[in-house]
N, C-alpha and C. Protein backbone atom coordinates (compact mmCIF):
# COMPACT_ATOMS: atom_id res chain seq x y z
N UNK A 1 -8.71 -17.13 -65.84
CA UNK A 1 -7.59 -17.87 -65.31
C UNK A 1 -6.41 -17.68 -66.26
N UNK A 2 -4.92 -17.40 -65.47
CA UNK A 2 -3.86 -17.00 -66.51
C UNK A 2 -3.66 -18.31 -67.38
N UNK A 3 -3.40 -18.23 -68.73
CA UNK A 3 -2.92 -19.60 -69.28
C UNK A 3 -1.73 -20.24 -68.44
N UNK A 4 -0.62 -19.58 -68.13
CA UNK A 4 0.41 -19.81 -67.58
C UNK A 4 0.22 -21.12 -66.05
N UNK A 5 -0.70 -20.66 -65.45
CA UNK A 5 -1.03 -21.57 -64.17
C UNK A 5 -1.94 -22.26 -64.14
N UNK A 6 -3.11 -22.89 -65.46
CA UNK A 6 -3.53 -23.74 -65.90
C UNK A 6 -2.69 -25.19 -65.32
N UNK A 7 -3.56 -25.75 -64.61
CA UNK A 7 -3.23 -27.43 -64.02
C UNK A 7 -4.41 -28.04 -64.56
N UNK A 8 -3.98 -29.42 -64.51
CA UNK A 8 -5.38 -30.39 -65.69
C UNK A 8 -5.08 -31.73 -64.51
N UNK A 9 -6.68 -32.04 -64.41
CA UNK A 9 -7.02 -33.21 -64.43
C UNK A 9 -8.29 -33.88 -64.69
N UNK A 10 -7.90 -35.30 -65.31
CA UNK A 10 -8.39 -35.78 -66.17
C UNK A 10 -8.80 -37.12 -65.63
N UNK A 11 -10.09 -37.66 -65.22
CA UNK A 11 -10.64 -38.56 -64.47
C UNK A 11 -11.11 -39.78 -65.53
N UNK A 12 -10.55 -40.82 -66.20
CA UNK A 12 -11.03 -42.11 -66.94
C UNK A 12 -12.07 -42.90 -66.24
N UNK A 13 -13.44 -43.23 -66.63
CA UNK A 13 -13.75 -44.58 -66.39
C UNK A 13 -13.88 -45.05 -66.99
N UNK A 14 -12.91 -46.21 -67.12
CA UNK A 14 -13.30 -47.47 -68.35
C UNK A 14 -12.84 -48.87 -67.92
N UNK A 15 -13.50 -50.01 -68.51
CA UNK A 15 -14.76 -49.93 -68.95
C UNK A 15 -15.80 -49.93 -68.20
N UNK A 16 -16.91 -49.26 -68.68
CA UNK A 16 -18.29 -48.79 -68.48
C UNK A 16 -19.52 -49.49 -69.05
N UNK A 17 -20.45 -50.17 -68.52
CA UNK A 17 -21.55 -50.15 -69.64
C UNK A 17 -22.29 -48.93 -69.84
N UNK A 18 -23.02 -49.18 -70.45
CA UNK A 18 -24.26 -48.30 -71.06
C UNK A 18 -25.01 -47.56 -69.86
N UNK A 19 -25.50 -48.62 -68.74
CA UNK A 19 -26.08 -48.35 -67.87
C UNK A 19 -24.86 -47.41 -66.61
N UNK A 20 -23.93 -47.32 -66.86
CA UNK A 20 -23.16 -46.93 -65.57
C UNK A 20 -22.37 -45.08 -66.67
N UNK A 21 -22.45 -45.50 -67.79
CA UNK A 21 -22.36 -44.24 -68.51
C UNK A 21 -23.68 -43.06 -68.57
N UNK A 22 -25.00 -43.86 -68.47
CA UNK A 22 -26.06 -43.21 -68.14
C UNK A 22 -26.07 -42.31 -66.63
N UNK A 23 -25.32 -42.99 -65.64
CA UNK A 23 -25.42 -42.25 -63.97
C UNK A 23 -24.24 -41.43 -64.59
N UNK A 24 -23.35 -41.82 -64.99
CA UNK A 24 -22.27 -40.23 -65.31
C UNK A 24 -22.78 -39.21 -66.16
N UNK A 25 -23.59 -39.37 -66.84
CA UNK A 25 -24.01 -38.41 -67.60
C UNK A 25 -24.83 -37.60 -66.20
N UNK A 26 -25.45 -38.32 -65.77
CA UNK A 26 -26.15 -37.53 -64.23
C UNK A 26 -25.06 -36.67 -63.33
N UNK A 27 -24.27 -37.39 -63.06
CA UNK A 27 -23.05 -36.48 -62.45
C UNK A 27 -22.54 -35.66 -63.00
N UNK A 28 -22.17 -35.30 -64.56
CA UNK A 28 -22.02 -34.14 -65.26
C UNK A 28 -22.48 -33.06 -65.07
N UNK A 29 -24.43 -33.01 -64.64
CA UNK A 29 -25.61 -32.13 -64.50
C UNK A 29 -24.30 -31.70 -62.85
N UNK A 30 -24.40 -32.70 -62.04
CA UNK A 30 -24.05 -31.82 -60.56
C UNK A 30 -22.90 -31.63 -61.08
N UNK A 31 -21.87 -31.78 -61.23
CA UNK A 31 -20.02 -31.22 -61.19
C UNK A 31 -20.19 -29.84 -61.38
N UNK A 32 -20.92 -29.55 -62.74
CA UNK A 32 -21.55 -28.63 -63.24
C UNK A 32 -21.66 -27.42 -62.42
N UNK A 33 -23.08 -27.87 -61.08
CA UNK A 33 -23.18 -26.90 -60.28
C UNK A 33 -22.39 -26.96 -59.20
N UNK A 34 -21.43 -28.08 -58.67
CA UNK A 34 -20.92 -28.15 -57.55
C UNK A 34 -19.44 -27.20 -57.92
N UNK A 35 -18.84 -27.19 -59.14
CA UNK A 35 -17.66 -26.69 -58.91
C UNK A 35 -17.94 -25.33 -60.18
N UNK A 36 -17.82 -24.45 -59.17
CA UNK A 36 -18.68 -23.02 -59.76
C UNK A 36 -17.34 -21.74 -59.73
N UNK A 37 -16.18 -22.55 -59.28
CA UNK A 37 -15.10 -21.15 -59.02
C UNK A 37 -14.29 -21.51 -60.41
N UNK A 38 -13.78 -21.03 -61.08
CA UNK A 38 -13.09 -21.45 -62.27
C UNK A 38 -11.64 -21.65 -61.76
N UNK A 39 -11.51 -20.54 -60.81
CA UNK A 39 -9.87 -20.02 -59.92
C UNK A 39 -9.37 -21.11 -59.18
N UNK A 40 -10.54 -21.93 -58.66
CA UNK A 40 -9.90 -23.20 -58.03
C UNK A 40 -9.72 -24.50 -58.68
N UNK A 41 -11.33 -24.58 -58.89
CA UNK A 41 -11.47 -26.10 -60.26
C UNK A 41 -12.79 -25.73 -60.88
N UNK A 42 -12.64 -25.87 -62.16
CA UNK A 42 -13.46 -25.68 -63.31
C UNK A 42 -13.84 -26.77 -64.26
N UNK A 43 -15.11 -27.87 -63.95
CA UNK A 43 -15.49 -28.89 -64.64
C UNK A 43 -15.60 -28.03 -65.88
N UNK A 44 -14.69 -28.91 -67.22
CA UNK A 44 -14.85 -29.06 -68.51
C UNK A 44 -15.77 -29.45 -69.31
N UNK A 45 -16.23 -30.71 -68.70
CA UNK A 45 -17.21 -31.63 -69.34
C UNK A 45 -16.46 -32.74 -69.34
N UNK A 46 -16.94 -33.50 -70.51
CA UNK A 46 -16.91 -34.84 -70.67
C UNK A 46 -16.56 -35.01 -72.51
N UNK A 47 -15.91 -36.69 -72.07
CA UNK A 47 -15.94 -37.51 -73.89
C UNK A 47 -16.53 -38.54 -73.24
N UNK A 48 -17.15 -39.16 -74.13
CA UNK A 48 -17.64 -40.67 -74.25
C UNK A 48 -17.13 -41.26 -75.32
N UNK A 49 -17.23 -42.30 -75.14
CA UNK A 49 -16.88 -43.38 -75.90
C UNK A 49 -18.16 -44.66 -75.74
N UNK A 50 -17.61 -45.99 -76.50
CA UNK A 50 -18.22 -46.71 -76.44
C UNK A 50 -18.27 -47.76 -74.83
N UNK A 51 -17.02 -47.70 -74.30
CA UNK A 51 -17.18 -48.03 -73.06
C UNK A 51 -16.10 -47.34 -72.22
N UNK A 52 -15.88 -46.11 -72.74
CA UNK A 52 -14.94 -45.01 -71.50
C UNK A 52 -15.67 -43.84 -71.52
N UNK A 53 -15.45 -43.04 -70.37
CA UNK A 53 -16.09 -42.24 -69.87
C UNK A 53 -14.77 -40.99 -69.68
N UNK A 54 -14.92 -40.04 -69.78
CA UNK A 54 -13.51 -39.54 -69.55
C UNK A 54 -13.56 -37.75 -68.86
N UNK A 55 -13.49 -37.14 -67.96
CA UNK A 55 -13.96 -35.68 -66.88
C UNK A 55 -12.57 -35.66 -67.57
N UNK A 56 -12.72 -33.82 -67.48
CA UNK A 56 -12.11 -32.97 -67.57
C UNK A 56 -12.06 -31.64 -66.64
N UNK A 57 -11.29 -31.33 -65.72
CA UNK A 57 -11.25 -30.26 -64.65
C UNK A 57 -10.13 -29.08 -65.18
N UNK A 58 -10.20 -28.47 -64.56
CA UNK A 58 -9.26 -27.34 -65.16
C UNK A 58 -8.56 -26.28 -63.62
N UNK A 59 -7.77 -25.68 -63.20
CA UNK A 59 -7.52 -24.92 -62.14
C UNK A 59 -6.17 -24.51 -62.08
N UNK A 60 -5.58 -24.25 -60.99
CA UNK A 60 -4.31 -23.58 -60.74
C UNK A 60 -3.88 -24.24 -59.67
N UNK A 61 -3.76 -25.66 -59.55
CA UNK A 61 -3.50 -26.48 -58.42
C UNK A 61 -3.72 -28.19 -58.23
N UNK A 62 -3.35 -28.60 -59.35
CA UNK A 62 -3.82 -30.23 -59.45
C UNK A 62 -3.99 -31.00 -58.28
N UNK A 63 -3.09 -30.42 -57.31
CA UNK A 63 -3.04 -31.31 -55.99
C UNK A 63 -4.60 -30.84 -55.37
N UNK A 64 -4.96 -29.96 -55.33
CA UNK A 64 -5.82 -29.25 -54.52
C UNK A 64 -6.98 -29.34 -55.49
N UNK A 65 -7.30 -29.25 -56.48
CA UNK A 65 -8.36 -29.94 -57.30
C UNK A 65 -8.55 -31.20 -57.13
N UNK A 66 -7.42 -32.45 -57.15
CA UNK A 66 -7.47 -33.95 -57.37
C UNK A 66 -8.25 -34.24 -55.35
N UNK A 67 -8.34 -33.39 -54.60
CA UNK A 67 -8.35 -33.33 -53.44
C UNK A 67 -9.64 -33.14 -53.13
N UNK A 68 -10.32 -31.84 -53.66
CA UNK A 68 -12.05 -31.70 -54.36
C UNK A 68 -12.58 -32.75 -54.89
N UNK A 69 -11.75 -32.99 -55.84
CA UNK A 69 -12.87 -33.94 -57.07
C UNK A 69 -13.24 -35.50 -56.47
N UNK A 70 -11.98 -35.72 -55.92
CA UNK A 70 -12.15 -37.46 -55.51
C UNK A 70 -13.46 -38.12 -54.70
N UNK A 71 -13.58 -37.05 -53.46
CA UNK A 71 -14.45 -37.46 -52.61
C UNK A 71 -15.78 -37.11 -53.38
N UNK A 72 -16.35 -36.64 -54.74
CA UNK A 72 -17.28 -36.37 -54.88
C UNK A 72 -17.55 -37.53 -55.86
N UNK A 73 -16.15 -38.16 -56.69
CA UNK A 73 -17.00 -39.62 -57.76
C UNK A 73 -16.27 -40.45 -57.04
N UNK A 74 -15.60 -40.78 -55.87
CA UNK A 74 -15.46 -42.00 -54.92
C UNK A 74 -16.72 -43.16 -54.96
N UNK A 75 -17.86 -42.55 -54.84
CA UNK A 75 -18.86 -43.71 -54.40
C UNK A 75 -19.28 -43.84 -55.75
N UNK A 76 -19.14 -43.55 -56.65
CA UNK A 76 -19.80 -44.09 -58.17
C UNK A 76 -19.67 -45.86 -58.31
N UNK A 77 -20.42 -46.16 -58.81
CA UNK A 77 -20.47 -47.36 -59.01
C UNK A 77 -19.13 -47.90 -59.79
N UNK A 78 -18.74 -47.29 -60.51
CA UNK A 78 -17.68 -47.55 -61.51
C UNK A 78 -16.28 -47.06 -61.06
N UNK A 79 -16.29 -46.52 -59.78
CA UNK A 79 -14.90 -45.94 -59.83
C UNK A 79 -14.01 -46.80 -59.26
N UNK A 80 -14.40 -48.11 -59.07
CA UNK A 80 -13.12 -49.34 -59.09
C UNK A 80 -12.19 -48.87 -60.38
N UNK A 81 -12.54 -48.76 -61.29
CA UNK A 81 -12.39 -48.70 -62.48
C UNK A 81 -11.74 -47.29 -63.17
N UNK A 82 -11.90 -46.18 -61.89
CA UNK A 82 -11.21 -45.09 -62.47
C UNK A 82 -10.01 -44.59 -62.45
N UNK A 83 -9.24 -43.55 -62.89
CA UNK A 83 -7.99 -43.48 -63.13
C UNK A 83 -7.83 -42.04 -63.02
N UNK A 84 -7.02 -41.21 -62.13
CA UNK A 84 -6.93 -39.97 -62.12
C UNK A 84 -5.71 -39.48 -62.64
N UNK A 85 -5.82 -38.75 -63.84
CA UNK A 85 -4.24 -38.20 -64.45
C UNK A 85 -4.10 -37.04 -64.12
N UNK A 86 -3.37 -36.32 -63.34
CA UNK A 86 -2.94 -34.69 -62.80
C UNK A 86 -1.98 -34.42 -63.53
N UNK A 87 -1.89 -33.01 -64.08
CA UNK A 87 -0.95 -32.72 -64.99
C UNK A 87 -0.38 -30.91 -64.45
N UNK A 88 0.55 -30.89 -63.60
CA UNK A 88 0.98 -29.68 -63.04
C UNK A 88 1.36 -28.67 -64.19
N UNK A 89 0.59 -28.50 -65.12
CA UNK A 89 1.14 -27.14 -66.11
C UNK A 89 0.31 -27.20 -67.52
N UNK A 90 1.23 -26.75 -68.38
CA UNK A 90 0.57 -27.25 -70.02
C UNK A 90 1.00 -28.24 -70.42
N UNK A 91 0.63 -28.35 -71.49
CA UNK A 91 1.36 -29.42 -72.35
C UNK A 91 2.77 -29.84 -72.26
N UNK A 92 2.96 -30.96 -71.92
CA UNK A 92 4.24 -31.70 -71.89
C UNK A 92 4.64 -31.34 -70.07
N UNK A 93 4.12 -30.70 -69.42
CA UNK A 93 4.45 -30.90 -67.83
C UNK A 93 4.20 -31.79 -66.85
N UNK A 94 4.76 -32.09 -66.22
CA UNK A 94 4.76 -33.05 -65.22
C UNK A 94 3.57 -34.27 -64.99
N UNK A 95 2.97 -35.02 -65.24
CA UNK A 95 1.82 -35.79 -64.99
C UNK A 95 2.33 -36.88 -64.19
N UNK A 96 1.02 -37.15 -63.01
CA UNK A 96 1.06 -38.31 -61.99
C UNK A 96 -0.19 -39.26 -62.38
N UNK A 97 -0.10 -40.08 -62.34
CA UNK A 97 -1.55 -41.24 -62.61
C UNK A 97 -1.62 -42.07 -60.95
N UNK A 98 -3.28 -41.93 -60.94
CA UNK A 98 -3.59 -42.38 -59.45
C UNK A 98 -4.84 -43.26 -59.71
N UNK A 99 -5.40 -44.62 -59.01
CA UNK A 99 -6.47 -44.76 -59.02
C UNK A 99 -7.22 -44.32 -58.26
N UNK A 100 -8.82 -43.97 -58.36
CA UNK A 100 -9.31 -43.21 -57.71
C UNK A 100 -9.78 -43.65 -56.85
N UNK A 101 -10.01 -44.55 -56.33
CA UNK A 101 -10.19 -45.41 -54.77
C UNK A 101 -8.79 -45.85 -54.23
């Protein structure tokens, strides 16, 4: 993927317990295999924390990634609680914040 058309988004859940950070660690295993094109959206992984949870996607289209990703952690137990940051470029470009329900 060119650096140049690199789009980011960045999915928060916090706060989390222990037990609801344990099912995201499960969803990590699928993102994993569900998003397999790098060209469209490319799961990063993950940070943890003590009670945030925090996805990392990668692609050439924030709108059209944030569009993929939602309907797949919509039903998580925790995503009252989540926060979607889209960032149209590199560093210092454009960012929108959405909740994810």
């Amino acid at each position: 993927m060119s650096e140049i058309a690199i789009h980011f988004v960045r999915v928060i859940f916090k706060p989390v317990s222990e037990e609801e950070i344990g099912f995201l660690l499960g969803e990590d295993e699928r993102l994993n295999g569900l998003f397999t094109d790098p060209s469209v959206v490319e799961y990063d992984g993950f940070e943890r924390g003590k009670q945030d949870f925090i996805m990392y996607f990668y692609g050439t289209d924030a709108d059209r990634m944030t569009s993929m990703i939602i309907p797949e952690l919509r039903n998580l137990p925790c995503s009252d609680r989540a926060i979607v940051v889209r960032r149209y470029g590199d560093h210092g470009a454009r960012e929108e914040t959405m909740k994810l329900n």
